[in-house]
C-alpha atoms as a PDB file:
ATOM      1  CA  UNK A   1       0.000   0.000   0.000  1.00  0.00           C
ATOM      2  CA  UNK A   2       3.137   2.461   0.982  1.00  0.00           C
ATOM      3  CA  UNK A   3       4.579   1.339  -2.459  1.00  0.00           C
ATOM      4  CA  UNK A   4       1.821   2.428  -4.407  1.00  0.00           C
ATOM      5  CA  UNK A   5       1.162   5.509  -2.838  1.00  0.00           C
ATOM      6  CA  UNK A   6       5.177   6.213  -2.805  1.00  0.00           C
ATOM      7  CA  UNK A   7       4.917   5.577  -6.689  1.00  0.00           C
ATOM      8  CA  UNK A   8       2.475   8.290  -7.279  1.00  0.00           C
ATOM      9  CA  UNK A   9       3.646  10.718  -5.697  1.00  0.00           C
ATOM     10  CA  UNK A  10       6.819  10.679  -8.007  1.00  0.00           C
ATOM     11  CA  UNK A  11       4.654  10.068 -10.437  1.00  0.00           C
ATOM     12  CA  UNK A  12       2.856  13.285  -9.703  1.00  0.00           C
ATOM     13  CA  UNK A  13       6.511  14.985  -9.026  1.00  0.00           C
ATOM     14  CA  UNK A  14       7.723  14.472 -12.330  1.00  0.00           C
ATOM     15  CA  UNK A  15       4.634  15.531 -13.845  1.00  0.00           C
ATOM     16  CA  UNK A  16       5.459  18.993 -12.301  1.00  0.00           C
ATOM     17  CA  UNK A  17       8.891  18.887 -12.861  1.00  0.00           C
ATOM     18  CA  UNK A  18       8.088  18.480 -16.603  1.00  0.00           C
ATOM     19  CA  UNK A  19       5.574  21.269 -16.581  1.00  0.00           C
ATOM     20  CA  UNK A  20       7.764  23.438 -14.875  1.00  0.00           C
ATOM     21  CA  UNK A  21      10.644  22.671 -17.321  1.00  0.00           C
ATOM     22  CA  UNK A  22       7.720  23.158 -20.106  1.00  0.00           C
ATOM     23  CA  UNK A  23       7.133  26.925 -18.937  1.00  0.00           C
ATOM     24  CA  UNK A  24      10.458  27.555 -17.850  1.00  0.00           C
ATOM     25  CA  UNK A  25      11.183  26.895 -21.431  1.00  0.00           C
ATOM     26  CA  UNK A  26       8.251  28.995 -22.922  1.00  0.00           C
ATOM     27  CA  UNK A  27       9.145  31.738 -20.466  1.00  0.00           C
ATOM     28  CA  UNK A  28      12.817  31.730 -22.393  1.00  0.00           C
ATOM     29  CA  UNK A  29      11.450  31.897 -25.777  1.00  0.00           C
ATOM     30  CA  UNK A  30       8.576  34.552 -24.877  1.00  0.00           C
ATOM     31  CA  UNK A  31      12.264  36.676 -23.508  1.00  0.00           C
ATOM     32  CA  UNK A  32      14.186  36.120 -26.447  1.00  0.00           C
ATOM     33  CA  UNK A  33      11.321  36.887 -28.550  1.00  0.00           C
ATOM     34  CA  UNK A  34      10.991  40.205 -27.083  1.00  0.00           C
ATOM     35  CA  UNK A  35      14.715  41.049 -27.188  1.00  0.00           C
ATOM     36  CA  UNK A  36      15.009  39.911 -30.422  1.00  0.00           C
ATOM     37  CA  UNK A  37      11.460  42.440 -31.260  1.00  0.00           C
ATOM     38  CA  UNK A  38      13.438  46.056 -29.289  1.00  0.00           C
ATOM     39  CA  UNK A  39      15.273  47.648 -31.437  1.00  0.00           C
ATOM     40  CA  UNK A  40      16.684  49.831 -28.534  1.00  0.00           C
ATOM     41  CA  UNK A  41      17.656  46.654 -26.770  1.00  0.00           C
ATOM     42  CA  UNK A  42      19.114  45.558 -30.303  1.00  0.00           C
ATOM     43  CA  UNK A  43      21.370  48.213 -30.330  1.00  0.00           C
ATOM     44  CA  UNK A  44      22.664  48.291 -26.656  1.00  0.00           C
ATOM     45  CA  UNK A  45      23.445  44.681 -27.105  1.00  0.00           C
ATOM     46  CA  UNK A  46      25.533  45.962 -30.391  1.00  0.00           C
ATOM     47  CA  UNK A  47      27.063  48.550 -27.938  1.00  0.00           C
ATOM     48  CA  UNK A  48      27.626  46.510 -25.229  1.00  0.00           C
ATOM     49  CA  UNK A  49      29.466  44.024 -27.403  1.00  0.00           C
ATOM     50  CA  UNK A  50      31.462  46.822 -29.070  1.00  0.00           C
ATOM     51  CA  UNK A  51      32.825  48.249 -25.894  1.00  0.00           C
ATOM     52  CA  UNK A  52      33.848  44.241 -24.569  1.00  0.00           C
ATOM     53  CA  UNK A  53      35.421  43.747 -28.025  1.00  0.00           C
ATOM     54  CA  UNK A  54      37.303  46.672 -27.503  1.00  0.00           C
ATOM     55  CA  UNK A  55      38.150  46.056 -24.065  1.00  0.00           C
ATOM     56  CA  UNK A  56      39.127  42.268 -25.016  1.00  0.00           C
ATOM     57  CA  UNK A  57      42.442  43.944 -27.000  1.00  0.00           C
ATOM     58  CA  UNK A  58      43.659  46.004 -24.452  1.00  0.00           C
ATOM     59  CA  UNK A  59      42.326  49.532 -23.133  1.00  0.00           C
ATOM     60  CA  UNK A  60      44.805  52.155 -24.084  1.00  0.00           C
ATOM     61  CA  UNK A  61      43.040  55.207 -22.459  1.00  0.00           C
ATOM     62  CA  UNK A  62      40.205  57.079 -23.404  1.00  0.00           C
ATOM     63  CA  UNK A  63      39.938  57.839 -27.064  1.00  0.00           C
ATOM     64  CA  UNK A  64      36.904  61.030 -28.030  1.00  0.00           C
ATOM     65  CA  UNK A  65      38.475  60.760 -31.345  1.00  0.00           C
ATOM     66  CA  UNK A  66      37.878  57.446 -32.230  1.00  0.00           C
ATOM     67  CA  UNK A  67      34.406  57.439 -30.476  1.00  0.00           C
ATOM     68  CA  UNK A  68      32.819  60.378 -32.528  1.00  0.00           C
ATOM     69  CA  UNK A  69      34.726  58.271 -35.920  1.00  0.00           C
ATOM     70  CA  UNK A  70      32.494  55.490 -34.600  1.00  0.00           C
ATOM     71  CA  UNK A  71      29.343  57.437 -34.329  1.00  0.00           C
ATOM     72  CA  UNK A  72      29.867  59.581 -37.280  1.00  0.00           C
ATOM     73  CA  UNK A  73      30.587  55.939 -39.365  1.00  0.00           C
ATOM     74  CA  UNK A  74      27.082  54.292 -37.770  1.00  0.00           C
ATOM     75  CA  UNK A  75      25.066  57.100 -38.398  1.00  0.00           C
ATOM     76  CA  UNK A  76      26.489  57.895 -42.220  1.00  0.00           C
ATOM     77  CA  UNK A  77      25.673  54.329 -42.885  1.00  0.00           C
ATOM     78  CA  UNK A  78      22.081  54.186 -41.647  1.00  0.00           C
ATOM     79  CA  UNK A  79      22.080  57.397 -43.740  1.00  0.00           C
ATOM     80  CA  UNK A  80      23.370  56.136 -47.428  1.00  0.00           C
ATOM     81  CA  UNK A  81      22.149  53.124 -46.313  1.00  0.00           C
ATOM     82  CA  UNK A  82      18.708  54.697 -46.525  1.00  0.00           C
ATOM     83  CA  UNK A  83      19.524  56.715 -49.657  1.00  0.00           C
ATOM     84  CA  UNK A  84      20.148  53.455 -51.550  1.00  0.00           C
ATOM     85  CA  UNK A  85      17.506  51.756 -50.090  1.00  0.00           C
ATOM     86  CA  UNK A  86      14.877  54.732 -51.591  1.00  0.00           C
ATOM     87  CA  UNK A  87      16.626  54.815 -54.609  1.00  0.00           C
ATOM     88  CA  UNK A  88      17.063  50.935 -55.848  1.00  0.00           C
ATOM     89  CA  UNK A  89      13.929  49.809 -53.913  1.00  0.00           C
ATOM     90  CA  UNK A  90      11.477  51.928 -52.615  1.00  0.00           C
ATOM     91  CA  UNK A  91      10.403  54.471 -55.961  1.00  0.00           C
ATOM     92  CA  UNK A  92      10.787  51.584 -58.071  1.00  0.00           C
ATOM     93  CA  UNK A  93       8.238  49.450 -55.838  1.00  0.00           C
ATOM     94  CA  UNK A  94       6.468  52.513 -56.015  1.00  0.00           C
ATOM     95  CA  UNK A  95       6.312  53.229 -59.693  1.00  0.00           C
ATOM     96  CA  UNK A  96       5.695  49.206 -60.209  1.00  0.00           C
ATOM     97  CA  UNK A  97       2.678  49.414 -58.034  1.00  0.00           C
ATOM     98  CA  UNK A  98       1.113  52.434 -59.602  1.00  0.00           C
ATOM     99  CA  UNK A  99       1.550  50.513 -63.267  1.00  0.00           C
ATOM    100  CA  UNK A 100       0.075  47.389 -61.588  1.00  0.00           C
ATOM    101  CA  UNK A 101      -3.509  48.033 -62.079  1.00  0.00           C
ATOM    102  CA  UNK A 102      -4.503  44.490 -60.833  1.00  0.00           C
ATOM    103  CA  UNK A 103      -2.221  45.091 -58.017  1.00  0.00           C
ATOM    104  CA  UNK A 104      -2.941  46.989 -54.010  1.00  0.00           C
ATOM    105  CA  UNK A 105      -1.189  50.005 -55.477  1.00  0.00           C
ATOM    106  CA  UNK A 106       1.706  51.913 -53.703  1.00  0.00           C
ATOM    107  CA  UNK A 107      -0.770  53.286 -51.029  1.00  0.00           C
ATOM    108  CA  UNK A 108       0.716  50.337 -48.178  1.00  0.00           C
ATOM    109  CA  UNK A 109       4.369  52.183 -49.143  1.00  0.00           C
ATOM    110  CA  UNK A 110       3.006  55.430 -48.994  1.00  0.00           C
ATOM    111  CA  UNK A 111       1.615  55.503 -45.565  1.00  0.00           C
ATOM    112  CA  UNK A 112       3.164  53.089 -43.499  1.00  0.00           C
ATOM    113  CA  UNK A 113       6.709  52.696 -44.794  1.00  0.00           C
ATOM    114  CA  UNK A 114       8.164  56.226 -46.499  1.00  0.00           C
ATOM    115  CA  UNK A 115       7.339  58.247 -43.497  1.00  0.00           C
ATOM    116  CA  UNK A 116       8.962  56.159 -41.114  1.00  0.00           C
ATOM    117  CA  UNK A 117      11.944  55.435 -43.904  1.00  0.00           C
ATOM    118  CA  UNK A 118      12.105  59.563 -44.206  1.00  0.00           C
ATOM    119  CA  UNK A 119      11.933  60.414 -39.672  1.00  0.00           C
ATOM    120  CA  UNK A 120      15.439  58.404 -39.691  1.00  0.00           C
ATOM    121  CA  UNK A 121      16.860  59.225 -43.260  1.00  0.00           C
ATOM    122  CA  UNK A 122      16.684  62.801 -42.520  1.00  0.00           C
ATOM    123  CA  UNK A 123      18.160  62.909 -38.780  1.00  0.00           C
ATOM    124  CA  UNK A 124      20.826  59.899 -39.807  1.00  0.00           C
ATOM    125  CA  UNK A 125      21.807  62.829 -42.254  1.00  0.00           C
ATOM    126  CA  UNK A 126      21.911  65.661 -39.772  1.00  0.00           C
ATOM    127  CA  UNK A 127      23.796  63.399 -37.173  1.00  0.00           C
ATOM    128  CA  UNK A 128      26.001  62.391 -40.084  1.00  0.00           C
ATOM    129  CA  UNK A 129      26.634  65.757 -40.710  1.00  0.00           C
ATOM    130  CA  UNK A 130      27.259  67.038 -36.970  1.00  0.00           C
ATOM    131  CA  UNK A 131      29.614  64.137 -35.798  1.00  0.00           C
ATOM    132  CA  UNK A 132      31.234  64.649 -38.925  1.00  0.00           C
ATOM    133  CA  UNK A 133      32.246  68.052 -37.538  1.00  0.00           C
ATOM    134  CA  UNK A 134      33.288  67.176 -34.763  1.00  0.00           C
ATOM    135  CA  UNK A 135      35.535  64.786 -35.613  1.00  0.00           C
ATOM    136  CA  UNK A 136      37.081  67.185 -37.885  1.00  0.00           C
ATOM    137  CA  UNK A 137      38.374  69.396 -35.280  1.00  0.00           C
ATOM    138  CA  UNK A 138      40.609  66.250 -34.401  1.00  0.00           C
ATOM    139  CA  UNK A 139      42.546  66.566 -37.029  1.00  0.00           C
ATOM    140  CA  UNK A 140      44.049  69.896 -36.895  1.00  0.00           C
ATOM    141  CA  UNK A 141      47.630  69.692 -35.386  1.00  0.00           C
ATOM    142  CA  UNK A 142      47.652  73.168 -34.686  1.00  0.00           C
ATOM    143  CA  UNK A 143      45.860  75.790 -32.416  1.00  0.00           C
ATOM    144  CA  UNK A 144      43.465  76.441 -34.912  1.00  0.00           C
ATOM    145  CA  UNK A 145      40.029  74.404 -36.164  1.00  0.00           C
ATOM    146  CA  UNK A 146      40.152  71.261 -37.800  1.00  0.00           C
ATOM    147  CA  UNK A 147      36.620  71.665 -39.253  1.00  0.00           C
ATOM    148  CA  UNK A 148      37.771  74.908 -40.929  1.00  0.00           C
ATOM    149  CA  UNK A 149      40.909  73.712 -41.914  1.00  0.00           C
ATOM    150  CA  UNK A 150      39.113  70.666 -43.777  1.00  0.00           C
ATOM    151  CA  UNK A 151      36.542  72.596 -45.614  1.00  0.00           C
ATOM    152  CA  UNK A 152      39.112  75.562 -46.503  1.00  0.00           C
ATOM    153  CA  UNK A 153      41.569  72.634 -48.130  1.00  0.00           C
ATOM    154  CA  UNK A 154      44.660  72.919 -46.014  1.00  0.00           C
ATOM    155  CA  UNK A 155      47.419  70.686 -46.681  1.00  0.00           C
ATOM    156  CA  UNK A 156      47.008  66.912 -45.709  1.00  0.00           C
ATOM    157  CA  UNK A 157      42.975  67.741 -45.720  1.00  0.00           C
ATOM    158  CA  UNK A 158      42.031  67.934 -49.061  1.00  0.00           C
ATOM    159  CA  UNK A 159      40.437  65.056 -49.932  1.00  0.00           C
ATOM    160  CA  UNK A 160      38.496  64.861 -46.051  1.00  0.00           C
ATOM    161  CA  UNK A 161      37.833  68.563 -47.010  1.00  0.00           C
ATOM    162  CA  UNK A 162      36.152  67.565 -50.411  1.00  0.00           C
ATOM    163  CA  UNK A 163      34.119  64.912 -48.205  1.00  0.00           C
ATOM    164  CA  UNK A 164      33.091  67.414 -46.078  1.00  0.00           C
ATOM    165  CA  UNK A 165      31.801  70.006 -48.558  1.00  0.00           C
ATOM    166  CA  UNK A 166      30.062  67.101 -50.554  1.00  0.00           C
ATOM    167  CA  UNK A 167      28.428  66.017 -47.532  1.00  0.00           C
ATOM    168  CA  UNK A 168      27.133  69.385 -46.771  1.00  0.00           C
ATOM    169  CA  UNK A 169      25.560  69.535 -50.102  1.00  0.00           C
ATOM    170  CA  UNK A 170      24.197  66.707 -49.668  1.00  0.00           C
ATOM    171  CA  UNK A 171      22.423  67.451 -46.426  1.00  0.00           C
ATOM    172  CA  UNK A 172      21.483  70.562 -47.980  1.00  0.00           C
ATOM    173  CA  UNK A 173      19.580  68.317 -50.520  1.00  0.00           C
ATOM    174  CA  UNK A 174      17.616  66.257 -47.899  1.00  0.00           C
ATOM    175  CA  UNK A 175      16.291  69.298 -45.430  1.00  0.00           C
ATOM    176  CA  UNK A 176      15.820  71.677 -48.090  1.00  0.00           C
ATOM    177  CA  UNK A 177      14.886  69.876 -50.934  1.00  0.00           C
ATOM    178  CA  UNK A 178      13.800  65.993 -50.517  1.00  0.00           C
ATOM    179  CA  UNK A 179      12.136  66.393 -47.265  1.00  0.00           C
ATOM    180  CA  UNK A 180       9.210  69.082 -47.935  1.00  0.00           C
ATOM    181  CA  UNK A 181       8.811  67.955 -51.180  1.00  0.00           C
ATOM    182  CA  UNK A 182       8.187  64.335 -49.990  1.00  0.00           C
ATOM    183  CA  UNK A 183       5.709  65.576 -47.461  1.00  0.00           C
ATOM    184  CA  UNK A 184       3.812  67.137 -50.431  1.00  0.00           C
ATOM    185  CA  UNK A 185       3.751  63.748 -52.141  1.00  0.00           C
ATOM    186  CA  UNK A 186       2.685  61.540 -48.605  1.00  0.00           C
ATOM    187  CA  UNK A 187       0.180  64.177 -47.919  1.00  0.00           C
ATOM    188  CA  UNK A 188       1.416  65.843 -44.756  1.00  0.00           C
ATOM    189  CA  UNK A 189       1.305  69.023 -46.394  1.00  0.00           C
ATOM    190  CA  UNK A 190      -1.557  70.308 -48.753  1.00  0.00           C
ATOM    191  CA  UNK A 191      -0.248  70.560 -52.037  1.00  0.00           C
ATOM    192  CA  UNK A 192      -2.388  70.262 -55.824  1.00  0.00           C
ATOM    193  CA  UNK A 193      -2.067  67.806 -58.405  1.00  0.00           C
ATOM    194  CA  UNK A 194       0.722  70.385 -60.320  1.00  0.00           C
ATOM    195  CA  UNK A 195       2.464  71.071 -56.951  1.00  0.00           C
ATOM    196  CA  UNK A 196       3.051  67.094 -56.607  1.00  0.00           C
ATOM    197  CA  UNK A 197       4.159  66.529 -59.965  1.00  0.00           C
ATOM    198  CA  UNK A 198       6.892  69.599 -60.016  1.00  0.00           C
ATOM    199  CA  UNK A 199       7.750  68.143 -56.048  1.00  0.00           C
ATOM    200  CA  UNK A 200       7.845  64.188 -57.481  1.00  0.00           C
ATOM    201  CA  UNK A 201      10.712  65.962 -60.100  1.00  0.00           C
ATOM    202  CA  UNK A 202      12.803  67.988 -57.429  1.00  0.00           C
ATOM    203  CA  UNK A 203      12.415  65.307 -55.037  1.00  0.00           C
ATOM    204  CA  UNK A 204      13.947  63.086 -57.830  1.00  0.00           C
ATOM    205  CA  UNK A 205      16.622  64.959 -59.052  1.00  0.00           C
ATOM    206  CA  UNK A 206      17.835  65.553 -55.367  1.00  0.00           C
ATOM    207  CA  UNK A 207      17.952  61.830 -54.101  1.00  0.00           C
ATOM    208  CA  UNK A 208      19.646  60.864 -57.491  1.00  0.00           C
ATOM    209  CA  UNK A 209      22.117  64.053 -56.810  1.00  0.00           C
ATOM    210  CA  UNK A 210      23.203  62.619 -53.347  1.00  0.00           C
ATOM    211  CA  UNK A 211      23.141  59.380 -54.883  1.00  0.00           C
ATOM    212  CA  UNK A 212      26.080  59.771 -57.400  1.00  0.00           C
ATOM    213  CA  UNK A 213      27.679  62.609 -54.707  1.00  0.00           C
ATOM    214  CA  UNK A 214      27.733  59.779 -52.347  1.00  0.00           C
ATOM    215  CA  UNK A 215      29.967  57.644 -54.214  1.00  0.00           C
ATOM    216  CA  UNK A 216      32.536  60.033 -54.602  1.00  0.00           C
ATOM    217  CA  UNK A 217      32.058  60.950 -50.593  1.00  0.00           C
ATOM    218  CA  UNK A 218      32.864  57.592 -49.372  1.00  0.00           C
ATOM    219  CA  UNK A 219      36.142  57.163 -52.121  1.00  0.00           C
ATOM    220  CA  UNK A 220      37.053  60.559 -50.247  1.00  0.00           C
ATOM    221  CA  UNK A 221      36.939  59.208 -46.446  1.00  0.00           C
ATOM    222  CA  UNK A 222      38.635  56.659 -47.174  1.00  0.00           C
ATOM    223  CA  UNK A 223      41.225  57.926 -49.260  1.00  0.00           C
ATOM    224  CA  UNK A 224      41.969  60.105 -45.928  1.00  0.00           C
ATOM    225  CA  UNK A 225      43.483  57.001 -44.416  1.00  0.00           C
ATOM    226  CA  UNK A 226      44.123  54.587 -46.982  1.00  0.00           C
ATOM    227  CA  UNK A 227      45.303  57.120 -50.048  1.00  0.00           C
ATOM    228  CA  UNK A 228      44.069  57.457 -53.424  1.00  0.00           C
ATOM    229  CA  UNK A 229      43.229  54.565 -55.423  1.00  0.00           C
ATOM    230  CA  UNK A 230      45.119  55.516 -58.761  1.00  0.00           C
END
């Protein structure tokens, strides 16, 4: 009688063990799940593992130089990153599901994606720009400013200098141009059917303009360090 009571009661103990490891387990994936769903918890853990990697090789004292490089470098490529992501995939998508007169149309793009697309290509571009800047004044050996030395051409900063200025421009092109021409075109902005069309043009020729400029930007950041290619 003791035997058989002694037997179900493990009986009954590993049933709860196994539930328990059952929602322990569901409990893990429901956690990764939502890690893996923050984007701000997405890039701490990208932080995070910069800063061990870092400190893996040996600290060698604080570096401001090398951290603005690092956040100027992030932020330039969630900006060109964005620029070639409107220009080979978004206005084609768009102009493919206008033609598609079967298809849902471009309205899904319109409203949920390009605005959201836009909020961080324009501020990626203005970071881009300011921590640009400031990492400029690094490289002035003298009393004066780096960021005027760059954009003035003096010697040893010429081709960082032609980054800079192309950079401007191209910033230029997304707050003054791209950016309240697009809102004309998403309707945030009234606009009629002759303002959209002569906005759909400008809009155009300035992503395409900061498109080939950005080619030649990169080739000049890099040449900075690595020299020129020919």
């Amino acid at each position: 009688m003791s035997f058989g009571l002694h037997y179900s009661n493990c009986q009954n103990a590993n049933a709860d063990l196994i539930i328990r490891l059952v929602e322990l387990k569901f409990y893990a994936e429901n956690q990764k799940m939502k890690f893996f769903q923050s984007i701000p918890m997405t890039i701490g853990a990208g932080i995070l593992l910069s800063i061990l990697f870092a400190l893996m090789y040996g600290p060698t004292g604080f570096n401001p130089w090398e951290i603005v490089v690092w956040i100027h470098v992030v932020v330039g490529i969630a900006w060109v990153g964005l620029l070639y992501y409107f220009n080979l995939v978004q206005v084609p998508a768009v102009n493919a599901a206008a033609a598609d007169e079967g298809g849902p149309g471009p309205a899904a793009i319109n409203k949920y994606v390009a605005p959201r697309a836009l909020f961080y290509f324009r501020w990626a571009a203005l970071a881009t720009w300011i921590s640009g800047a400031w990492a400029l004044e690094y490289l002035h050996g003298g009393d004066g400013s780096g960021f005027v030395a760059a954009f003035t051409f003096t010697d040893g900063l010429h081709m960082i200098g032609l980054g800079a200025w192309l950079g401007t421009i191209m910033l230029f092109n997304v707050w003054v141009l791209i950016w309240p021409n697009q809102k004309k075109l998403l309707g945030m902005v009234e606009a009629t059917d002759a303002d959209k069309a002569q906005a759909k043009k400008v809009g155009l020729i300035a992503s395409r303009t900061n498109t080939i400029l950005s080619i030649p930007l990169l080739m000049s950041m890099t040449m900075h360090g690595h020299g020129l290619p020919f």
